[in-house]
Protein backbone atom coordinates (compact mmCIF):
# COMPACT_ATOMS: atom_id res chain seq x y z
CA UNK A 1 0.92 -22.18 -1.99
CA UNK A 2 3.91 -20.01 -2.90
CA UNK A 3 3.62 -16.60 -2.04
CA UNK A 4 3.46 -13.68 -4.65
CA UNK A 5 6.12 -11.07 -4.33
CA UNK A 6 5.32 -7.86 -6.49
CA UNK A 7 7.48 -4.91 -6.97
CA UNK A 8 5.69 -1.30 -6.31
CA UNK A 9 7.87 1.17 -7.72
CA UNK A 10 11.44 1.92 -7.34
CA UNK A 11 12.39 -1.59 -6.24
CA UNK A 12 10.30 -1.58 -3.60
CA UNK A 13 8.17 -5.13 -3.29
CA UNK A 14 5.48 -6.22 -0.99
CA UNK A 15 3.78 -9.68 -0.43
CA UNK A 16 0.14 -9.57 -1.88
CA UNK A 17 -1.49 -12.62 0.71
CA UNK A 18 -0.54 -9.81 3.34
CA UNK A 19 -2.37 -6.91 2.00
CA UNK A 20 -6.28 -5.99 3.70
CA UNK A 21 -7.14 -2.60 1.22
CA UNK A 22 -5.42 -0.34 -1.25
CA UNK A 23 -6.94 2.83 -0.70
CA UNK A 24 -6.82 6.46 -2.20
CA UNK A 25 -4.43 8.32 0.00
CA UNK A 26 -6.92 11.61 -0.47
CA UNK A 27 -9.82 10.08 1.48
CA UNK A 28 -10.78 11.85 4.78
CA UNK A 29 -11.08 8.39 6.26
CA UNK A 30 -7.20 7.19 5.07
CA UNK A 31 -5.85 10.37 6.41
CA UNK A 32 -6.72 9.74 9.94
CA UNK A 33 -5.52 6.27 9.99
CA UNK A 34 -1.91 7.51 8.38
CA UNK A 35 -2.01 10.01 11.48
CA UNK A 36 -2.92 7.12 13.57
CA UNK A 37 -0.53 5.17 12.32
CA UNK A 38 2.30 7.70 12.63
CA UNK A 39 1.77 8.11 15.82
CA UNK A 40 2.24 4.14 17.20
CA UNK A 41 4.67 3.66 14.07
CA UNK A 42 3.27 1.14 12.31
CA UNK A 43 3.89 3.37 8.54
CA UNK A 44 6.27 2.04 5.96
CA UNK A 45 6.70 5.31 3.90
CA UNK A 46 7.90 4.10 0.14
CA UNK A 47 7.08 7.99 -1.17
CA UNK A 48 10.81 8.57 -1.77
CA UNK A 49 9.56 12.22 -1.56
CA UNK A 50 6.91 12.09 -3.90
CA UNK A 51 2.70 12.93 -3.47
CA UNK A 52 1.50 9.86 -1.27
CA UNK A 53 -1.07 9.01 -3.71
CA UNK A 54 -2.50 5.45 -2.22
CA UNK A 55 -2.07 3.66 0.79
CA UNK A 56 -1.89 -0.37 1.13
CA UNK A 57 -3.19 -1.49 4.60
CA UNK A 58 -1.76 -5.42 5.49
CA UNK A 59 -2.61 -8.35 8.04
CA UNK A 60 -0.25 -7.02 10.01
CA UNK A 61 -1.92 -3.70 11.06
CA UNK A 62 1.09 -1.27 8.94
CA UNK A 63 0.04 0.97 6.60
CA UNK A 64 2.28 1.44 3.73
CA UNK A 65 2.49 5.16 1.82
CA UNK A 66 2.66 4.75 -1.92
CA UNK A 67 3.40 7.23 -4.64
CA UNK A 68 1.52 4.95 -7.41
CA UNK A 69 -2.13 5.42 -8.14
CA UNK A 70 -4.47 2.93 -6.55
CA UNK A 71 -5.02 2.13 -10.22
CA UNK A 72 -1.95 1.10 -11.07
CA UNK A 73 -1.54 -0.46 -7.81
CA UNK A 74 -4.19 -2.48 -8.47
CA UNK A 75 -2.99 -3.95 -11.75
CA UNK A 76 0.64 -4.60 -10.54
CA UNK A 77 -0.56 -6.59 -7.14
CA UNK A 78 -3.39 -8.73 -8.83
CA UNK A 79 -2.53 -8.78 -12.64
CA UNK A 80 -3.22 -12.47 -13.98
CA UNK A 81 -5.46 -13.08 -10.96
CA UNK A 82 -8.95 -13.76 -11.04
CA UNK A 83 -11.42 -11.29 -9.47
C-alpha cells in the first residue's frame, strides 16, 4: 500500500499511516505531554509563530505542534477516507 503524504499548512506535510491522535492543543492532558516532550526533544514545532492550536502525536513517539484546528486537521489528513 502506498503511503499518503498530506500537506498541513505552509508546505509542511506529514505521513498519515504514522499518526496515533490529533488532539486540541488547549487540553490539560496535551499540555503536559508537549512539556514532556520538550524536555527529551521529541517536538516538531510547525507553528511558524502562530497559536499552537492542535497537536498530532505519531508511531514514532514525536509530537508535532500545529497552528490548524483539529478540525481542519482532521479533514486534510483523512478526506476521501472512510471512517
Amino acid at each position: 500500500m502506498m503511503e499518503r503524504i498530506v500537506n498541513i499548512g505552509f508546505d509542511s506535510f506529514v505521513v498519515t499511516d504514522r499518526i496515533m491522535a490529533v488532539l486540541p492543543a488547549q487540553n490539560s492532558v496535551v499540555k503536559r505531554l508537549k512539556q514532556m516532550s520538550v524536555e527529551i526533544g521529541r517536538t516538531i514545532n510547525l507553528t511558524f509563530g502562530k497559536c499552537t492550536r492542535s497537536v498530532i502525536i505519531t508511531d514514532s513517539g514525536h509530537l508535532i505542534f500545529s497552528f490548524v484546528p483539529v478540525e481542519k486537521l482532521i479533514e486534510k489528513l483523512f478526506d476521501g477516507e472512510e471512517r
